[in-house]
PDB file of N, CA and C in Angstrom:
ATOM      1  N   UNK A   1       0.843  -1.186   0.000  1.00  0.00           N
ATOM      2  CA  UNK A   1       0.000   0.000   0.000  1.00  0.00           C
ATOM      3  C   UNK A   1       0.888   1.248   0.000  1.00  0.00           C
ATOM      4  N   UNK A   2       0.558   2.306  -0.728  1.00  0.00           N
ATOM      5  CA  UNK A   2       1.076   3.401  -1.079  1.00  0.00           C
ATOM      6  C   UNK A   2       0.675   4.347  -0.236  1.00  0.00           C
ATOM      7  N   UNK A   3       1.730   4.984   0.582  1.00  0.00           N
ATOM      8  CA  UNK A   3       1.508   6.289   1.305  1.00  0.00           C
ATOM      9  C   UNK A   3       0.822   7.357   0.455  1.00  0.00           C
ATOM     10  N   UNK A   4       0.144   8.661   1.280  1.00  0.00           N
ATOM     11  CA  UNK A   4      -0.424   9.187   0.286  1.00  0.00           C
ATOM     12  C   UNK A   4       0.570  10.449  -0.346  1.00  0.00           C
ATOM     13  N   UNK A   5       1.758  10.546   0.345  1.00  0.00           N
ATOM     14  CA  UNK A   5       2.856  11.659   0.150  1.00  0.00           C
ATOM     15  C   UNK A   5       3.711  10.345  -1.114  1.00  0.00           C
ATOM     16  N   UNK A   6       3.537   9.229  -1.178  1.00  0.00           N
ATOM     17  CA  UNK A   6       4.133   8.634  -2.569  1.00  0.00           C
ATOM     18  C   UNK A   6       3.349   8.988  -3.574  1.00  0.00           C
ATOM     19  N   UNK A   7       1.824   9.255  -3.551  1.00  0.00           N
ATOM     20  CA  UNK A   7       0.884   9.114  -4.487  1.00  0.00           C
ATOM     21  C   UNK A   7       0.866  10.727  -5.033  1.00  0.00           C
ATOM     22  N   UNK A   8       1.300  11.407  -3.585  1.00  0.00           N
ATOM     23  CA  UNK A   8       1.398  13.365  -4.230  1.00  0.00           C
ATOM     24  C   UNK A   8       2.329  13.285  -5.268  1.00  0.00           C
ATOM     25  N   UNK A   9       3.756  12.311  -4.664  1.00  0.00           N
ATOM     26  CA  UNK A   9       5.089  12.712  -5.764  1.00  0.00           C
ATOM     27  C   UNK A   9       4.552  12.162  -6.905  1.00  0.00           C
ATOM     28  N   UNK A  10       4.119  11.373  -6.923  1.00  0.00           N
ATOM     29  CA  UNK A  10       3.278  10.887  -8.365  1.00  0.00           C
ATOM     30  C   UNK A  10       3.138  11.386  -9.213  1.00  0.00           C
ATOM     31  N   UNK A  11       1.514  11.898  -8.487  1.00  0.00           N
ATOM     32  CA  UNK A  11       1.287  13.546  -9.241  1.00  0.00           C
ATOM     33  C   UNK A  11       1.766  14.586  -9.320  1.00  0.00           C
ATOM     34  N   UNK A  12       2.889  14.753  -8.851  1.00  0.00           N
ATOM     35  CA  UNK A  12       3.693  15.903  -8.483  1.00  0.00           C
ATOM     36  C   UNK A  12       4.573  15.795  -9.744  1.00  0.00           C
ATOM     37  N   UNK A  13       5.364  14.308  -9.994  1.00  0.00           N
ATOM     38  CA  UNK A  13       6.663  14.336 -10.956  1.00  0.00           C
ATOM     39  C   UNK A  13       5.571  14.198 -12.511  1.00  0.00           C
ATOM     40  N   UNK A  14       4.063  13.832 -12.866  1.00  0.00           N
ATOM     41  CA  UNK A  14       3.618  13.770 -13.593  1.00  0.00           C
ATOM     42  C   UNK A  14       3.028  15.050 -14.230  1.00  0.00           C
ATOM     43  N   UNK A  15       2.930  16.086 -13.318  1.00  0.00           N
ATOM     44  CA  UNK A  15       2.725  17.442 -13.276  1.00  0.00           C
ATOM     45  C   UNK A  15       3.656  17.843 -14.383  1.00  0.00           C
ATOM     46  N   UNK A  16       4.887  17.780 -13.572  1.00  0.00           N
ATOM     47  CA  UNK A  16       6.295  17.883 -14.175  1.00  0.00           C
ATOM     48  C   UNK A  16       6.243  17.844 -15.843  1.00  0.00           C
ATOM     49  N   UNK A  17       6.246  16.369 -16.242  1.00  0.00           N
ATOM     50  CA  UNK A  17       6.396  15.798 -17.015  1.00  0.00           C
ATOM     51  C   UNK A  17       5.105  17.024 -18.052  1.00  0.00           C
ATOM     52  N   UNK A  18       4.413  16.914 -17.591  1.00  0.00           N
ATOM     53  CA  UNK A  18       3.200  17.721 -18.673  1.00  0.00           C
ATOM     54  C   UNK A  18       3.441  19.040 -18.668  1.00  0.00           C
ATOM     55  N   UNK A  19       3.793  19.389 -17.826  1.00  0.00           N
ATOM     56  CA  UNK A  19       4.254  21.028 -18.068  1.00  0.00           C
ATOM     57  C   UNK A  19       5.603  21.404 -18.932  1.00  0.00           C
ATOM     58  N   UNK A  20       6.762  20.240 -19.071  1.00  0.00           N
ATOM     59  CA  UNK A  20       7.753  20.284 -19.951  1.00  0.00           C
ATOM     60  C   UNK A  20       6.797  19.959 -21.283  1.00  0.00           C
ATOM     61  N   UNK A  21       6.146  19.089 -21.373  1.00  0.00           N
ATOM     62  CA  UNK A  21       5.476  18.674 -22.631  1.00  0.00           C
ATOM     63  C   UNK A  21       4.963  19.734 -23.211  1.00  0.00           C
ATOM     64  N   UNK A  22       4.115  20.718 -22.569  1.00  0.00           N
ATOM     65  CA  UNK A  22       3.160  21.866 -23.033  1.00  0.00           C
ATOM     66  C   UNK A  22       3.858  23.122 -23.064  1.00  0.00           C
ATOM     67  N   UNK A  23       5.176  23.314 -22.770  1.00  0.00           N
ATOM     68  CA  UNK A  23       6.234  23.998 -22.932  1.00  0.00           C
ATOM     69  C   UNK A  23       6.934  23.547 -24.479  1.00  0.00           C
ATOM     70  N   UNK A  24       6.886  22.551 -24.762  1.00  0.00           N
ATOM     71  CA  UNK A  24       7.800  22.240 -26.027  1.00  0.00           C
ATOM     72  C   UNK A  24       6.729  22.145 -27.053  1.00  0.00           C
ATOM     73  N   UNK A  25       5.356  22.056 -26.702  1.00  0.00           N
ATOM     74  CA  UNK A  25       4.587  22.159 -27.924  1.00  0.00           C
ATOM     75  C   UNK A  25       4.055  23.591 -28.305  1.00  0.00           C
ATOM     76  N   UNK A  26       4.017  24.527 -27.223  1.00  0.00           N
ATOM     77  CA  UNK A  26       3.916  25.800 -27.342  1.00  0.00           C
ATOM     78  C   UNK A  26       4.851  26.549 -28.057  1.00  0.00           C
ATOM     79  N   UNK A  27       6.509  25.952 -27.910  1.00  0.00           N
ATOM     80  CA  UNK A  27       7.608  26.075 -28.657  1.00  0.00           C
ATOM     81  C   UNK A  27       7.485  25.957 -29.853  1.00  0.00           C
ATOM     82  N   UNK A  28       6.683  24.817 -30.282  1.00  0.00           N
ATOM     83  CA  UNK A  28       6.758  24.561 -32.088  1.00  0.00           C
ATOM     84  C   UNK A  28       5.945  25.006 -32.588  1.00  0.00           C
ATOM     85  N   UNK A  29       4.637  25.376 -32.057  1.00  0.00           N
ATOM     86  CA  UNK A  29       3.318  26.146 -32.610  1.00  0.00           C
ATOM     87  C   UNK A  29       4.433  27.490 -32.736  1.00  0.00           C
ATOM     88  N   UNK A  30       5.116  28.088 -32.232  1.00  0.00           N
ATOM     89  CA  UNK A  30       5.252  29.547 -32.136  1.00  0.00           C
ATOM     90  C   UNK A  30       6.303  29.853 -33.653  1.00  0.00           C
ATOM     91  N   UNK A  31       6.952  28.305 -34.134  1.00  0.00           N
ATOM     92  CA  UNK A  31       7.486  28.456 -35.216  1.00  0.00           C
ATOM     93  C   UNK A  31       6.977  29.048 -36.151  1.00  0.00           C
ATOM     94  N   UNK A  32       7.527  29.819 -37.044  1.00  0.00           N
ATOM     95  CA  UNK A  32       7.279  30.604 -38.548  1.00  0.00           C
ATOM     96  C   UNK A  32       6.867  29.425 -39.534  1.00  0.00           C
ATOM     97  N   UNK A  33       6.068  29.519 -39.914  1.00  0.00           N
ATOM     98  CA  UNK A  33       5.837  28.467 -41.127  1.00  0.00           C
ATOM     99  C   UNK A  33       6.465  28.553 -42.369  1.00  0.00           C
ATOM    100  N   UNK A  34       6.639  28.100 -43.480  1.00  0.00           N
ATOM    101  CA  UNK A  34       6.992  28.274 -44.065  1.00  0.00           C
ATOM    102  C   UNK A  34       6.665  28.878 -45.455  1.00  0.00           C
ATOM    103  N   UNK A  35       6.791  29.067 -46.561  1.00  0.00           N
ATOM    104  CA  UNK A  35       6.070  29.935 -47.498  1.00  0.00           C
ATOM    105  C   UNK A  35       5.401  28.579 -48.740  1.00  0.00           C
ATOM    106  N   UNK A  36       6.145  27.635 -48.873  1.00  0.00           N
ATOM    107  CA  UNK A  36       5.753  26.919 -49.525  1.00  0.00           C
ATOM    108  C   UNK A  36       4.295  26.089 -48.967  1.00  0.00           C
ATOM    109  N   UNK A  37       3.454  26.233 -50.000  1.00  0.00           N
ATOM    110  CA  UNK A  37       2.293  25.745 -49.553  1.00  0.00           C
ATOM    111  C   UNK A  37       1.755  24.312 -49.391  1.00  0.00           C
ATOM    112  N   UNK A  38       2.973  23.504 -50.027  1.00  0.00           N
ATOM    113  CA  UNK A  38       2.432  21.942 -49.910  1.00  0.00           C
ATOM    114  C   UNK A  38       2.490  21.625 -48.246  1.00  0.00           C
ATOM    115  N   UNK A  39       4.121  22.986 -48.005  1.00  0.00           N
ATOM    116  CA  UNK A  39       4.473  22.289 -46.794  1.00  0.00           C
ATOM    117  C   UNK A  39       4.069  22.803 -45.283  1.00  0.00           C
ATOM    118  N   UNK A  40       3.361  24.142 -46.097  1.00  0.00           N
ATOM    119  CA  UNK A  40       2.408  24.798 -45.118  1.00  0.00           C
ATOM    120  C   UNK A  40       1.255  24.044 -44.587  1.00  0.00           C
ATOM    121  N   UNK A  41       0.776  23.242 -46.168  1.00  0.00           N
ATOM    122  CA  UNK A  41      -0.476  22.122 -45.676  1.00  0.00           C
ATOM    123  C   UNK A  41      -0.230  21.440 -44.690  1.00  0.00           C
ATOM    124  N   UNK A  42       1.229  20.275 -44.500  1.00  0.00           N
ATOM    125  CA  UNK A  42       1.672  19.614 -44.088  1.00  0.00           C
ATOM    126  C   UNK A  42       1.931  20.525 -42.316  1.00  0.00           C
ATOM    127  N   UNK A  43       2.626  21.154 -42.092  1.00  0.00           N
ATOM    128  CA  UNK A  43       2.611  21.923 -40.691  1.00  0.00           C
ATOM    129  C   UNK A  43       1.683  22.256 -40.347  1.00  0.00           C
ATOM    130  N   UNK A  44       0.745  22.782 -41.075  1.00  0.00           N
ATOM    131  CA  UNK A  44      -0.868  23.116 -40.569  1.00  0.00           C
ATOM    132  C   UNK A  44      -1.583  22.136 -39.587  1.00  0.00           C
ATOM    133  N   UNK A  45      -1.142  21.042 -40.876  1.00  0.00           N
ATOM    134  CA  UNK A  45      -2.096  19.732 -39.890  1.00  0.00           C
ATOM    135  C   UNK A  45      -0.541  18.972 -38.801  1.00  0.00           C
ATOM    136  N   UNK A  46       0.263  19.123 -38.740  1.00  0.00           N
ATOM    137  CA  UNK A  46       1.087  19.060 -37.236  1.00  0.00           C
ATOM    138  C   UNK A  46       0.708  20.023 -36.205  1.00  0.00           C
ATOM    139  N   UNK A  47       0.163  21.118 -36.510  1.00  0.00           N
ATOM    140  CA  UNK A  47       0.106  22.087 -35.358  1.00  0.00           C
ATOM    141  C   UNK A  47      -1.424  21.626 -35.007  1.00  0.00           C
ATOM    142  N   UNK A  48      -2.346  20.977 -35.772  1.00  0.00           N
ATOM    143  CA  UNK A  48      -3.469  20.639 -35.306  1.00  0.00           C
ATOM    144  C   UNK A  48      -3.069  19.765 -34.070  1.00  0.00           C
ATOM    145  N   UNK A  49      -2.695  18.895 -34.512  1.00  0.00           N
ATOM    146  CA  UNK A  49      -2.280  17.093 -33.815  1.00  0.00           C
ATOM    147  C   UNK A  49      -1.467  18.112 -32.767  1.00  0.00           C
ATOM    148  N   UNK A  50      -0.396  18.830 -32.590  1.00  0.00           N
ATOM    149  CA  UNK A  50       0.236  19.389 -31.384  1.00  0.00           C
ATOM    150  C   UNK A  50      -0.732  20.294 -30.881  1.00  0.00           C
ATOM    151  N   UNK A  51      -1.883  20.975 -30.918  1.00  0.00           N
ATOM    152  CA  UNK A  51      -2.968  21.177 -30.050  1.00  0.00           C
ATOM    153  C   UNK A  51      -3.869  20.150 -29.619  1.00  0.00           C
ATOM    154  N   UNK A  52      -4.150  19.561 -29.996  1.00  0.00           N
ATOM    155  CA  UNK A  52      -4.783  18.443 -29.324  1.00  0.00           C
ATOM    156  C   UNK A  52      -4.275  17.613 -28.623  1.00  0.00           C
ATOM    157  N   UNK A  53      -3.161  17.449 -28.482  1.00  0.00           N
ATOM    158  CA  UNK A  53      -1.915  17.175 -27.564  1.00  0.00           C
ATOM    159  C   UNK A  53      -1.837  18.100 -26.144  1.00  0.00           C
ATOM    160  N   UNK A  54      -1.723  19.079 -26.977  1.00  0.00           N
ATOM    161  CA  UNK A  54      -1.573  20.535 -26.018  1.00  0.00           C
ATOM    162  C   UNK A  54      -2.872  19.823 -25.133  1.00  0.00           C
ATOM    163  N   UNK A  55      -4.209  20.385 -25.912  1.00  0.00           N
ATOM    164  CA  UNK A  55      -5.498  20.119 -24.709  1.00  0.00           C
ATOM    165  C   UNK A  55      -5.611  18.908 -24.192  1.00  0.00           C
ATOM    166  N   UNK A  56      -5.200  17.812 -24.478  1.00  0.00           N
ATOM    167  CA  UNK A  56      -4.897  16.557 -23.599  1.00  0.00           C
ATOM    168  C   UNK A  56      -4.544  16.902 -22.220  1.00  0.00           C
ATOM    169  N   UNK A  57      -3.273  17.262 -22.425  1.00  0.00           N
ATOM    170  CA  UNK A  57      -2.037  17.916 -21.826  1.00  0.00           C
ATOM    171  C   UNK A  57      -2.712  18.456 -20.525  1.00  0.00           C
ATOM    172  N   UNK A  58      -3.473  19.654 -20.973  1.00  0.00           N
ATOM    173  CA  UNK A  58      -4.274  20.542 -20.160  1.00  0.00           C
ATOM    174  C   UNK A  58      -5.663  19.567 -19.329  1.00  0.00           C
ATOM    175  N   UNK A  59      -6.347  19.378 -20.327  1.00  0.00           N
ATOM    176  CA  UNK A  59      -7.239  18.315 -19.031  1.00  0.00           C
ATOM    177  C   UNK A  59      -6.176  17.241 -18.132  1.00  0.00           C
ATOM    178  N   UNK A  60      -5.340  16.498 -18.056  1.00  0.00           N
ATOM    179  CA  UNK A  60      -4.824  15.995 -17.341  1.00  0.00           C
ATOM    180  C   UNK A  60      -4.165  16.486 -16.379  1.00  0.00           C
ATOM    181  N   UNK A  61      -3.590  18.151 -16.546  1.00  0.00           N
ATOM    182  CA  UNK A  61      -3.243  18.535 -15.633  1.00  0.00           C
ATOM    183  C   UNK A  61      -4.249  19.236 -14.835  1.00  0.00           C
ATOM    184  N   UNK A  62      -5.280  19.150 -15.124  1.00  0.00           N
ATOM    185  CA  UNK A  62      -6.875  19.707 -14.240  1.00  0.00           C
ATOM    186  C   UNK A  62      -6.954  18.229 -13.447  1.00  0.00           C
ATOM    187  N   UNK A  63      -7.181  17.634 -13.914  1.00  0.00           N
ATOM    188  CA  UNK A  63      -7.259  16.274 -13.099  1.00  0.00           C
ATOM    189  C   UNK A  63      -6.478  16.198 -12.556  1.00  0.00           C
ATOM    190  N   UNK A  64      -4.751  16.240 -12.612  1.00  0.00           N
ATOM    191  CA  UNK A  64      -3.727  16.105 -11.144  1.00  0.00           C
ATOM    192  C   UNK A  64      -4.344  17.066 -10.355  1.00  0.00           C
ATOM    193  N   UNK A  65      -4.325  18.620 -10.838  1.00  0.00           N
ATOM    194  CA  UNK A  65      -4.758  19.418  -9.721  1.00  0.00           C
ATOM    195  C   UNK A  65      -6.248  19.067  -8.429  1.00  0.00           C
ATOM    196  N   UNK A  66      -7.002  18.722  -9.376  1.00  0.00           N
ATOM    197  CA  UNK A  66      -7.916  18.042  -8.486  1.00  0.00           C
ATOM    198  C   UNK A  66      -7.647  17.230  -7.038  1.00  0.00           C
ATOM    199  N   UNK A  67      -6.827  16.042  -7.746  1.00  0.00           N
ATOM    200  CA  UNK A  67      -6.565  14.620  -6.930  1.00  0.00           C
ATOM    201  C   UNK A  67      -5.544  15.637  -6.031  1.00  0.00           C
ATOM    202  N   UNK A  68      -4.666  16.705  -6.348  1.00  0.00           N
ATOM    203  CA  UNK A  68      -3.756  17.487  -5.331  1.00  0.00           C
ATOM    204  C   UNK A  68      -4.630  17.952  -4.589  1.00  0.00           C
ATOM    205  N   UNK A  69      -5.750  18.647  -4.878  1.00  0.00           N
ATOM    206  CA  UNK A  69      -7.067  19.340  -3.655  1.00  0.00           C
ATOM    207  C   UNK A  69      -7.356  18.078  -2.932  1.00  0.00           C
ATOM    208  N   UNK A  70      -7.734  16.861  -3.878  1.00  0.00           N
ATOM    209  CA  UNK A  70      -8.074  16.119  -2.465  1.00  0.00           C
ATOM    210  C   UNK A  70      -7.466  15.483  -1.413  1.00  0.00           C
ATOM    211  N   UNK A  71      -6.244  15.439  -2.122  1.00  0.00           N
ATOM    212  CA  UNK A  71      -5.058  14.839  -0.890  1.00  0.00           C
ATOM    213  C   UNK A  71      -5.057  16.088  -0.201  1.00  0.00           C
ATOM    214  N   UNK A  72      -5.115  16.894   0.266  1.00  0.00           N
ATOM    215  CA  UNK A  72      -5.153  18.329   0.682  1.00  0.00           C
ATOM    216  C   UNK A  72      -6.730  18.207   1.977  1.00  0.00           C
ATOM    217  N   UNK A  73      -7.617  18.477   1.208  1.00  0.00           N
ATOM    218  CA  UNK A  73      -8.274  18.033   1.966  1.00  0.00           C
ATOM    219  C   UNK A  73      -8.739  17.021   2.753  1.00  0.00           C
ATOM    220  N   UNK A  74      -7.940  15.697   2.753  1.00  0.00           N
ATOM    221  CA  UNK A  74      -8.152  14.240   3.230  1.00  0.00           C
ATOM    222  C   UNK A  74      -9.109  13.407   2.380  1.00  0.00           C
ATOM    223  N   UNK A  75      -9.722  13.677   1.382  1.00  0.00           N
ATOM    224  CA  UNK A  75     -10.608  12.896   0.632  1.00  0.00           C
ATOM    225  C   UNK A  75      -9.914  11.783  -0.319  1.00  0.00           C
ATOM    226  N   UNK A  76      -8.690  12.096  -0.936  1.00  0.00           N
ATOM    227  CA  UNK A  76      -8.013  11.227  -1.663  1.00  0.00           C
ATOM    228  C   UNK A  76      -8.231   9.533  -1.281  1.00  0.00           C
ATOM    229  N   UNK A  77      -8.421   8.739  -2.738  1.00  0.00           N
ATOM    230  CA  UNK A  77      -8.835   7.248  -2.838  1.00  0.00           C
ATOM    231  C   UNK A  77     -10.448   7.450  -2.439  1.00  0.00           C
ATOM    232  N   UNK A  78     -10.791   8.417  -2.159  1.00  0.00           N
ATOM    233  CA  UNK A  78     -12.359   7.874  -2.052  1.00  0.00           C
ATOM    234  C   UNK A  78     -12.921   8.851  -3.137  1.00  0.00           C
ATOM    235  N   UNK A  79     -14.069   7.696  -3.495  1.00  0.00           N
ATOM    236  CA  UNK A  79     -14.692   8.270  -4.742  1.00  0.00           C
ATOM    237  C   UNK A  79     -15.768   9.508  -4.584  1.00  0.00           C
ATOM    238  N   UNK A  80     -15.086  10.129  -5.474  1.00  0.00           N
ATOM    239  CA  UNK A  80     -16.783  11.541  -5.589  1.00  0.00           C
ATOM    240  C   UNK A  80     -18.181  10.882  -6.276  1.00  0.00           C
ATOM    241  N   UNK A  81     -18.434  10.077  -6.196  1.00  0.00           N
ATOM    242  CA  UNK A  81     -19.401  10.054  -6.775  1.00  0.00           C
ATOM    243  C   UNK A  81     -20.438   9.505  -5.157  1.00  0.00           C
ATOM    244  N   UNK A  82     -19.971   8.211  -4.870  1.00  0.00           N
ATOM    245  CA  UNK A  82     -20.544   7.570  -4.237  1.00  0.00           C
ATOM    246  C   UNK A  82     -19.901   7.075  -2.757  1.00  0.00           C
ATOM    247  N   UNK A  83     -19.131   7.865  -2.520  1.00  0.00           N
ATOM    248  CA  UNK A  83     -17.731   7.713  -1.495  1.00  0.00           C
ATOM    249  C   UNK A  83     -17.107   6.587  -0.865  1.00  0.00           C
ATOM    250  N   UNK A  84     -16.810   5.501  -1.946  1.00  0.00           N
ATOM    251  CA  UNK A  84     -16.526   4.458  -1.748  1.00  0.00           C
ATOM    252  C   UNK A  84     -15.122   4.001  -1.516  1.00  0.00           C
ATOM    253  N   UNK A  85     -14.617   3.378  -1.378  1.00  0.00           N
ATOM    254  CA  UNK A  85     -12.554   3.747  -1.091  1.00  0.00           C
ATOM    255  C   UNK A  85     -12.302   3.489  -2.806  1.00  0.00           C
ATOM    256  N   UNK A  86     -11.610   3.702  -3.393  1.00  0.00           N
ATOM    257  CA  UNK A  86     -11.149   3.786  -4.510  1.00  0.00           C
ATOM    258  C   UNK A  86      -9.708   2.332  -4.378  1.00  0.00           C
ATOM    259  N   UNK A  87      -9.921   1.319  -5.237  1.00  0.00           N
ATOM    260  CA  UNK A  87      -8.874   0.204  -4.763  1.00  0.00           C
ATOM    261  C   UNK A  87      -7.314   0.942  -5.127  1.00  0.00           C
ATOM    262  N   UNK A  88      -6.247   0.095  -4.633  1.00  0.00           N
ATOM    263  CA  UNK A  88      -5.085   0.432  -4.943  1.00  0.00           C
ATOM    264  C   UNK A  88      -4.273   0.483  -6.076  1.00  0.00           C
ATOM    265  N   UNK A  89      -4.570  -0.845  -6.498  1.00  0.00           N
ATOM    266  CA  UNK A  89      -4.586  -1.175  -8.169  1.00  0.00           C
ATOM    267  C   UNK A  89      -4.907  -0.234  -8.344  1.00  0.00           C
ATOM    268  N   UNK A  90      -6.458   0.461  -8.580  1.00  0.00           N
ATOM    269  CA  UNK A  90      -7.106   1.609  -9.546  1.00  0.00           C
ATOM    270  C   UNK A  90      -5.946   2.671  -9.480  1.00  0.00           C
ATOM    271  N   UNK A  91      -5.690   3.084  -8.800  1.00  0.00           N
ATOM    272  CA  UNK A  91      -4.880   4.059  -8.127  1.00  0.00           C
ATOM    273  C   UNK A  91      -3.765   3.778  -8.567  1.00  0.00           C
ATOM    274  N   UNK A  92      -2.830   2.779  -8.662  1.00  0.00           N
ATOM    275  CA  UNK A  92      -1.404   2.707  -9.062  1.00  0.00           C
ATOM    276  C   UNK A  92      -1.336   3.267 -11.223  1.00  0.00           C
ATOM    277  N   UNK A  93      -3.088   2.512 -11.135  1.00  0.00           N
ATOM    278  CA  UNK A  93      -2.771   2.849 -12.774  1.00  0.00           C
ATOM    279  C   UNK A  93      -3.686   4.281 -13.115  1.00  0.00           C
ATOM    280  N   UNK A  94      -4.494   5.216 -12.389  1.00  0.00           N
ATOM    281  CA  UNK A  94      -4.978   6.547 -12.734  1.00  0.00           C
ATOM    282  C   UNK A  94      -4.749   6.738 -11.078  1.00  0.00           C
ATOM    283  N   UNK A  95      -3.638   7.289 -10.824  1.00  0.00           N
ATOM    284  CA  UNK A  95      -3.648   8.638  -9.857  1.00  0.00           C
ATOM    285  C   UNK A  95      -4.402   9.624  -9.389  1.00  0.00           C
ATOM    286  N   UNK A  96      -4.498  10.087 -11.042  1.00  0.00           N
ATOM    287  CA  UNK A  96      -5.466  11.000 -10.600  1.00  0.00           C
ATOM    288  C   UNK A  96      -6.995  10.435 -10.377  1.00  0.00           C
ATOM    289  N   UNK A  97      -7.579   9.574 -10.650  1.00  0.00           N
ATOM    290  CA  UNK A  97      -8.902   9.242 -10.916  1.00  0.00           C
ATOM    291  C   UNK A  97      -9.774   9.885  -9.368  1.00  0.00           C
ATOM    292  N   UNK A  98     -10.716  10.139  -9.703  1.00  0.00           N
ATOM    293  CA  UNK A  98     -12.325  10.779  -9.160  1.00  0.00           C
ATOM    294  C   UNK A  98     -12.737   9.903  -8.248  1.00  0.00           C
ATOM    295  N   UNK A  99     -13.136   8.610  -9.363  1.00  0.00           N
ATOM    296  CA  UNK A  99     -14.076   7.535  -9.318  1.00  0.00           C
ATOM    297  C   UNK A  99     -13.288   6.403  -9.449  1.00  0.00           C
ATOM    298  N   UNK A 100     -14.155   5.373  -8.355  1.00  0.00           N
ATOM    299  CA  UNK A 100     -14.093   3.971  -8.188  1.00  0.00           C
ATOM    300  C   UNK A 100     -14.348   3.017  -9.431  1.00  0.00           C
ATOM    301  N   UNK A 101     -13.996   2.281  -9.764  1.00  0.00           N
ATOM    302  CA  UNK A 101     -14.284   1.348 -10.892  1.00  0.00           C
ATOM    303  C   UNK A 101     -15.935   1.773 -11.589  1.00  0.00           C
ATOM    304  N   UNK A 102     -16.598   1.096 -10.612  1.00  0.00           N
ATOM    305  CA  UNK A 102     -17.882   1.108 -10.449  1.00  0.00           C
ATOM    306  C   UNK A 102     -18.768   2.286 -11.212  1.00  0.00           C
ATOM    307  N   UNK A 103     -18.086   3.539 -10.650  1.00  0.00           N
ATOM    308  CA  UNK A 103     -18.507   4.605 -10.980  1.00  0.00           C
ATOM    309  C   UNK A 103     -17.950   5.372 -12.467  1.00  0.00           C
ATOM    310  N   UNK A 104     -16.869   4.935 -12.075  1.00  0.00           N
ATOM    311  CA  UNK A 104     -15.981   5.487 -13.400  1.00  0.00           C
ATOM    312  C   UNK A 104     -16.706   4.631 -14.872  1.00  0.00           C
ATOM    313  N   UNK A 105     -17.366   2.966 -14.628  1.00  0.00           N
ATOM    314  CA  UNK A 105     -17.946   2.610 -15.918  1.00  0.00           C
ATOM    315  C   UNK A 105     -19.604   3.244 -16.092  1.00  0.00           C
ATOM    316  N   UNK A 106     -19.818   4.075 -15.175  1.00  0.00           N
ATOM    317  CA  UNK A 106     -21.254   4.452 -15.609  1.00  0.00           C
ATOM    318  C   UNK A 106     -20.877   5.909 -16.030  1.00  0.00           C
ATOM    319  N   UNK A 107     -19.841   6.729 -15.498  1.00  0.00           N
ATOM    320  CA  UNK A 107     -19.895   7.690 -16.469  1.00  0.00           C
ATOM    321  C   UNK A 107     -19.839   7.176 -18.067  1.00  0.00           C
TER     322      UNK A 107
END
């Protein structure tokens, strides 16, 4: 069983990780395109795919912040929906998660 100050660094070094990510895609969007238009087509649709990346990026780091409020407030592993303990497993593989199995398949 995982302390809940292992489960912050978690979210803490995964934080990390997404904020370098959304730093280097903000980097390549800010590039000059180029004048040729086949290859303007071609970067156009990379800067799509690197925003949608980007907003990935961004909801997941709404969700660490969350699971950080609830370790904060003592609620962490128990579910918002139905306040059930949230298993460990669940937890080793979504950190951040809300919801208990249970709940998480009826959203």
């Amino acid at each position: 069983m995982k302390t809940i100050e292992t489960r912050r660094a978690t979210l803490m070094k995964r934080l990390s990780e997404l904020d370098a990510r959304l730093h280097a895609i903000e980097s390549e969007l800010e590039q000059p395109h180029t004048k040729d238009w086949d290859d303007q087509a071609i970067e156009t649709e990379g800067d799509q795919v690197l925003e949608r990346l980007g907003q990935t990026g961004l909801d997941e780091i709404r969700h660490i912040m969350a699971a950080l409020d609830r370790i904060k407030a003592g609620t962490y592993g128990t579910c918002v929906t139905c306040g059930a303990r949230i298993s460990e497993e669940r937890l080793d593989v979504l950190p951040a998660t809300p919801f208990c199995k249970t709940c998480a398949a009826a959203h």
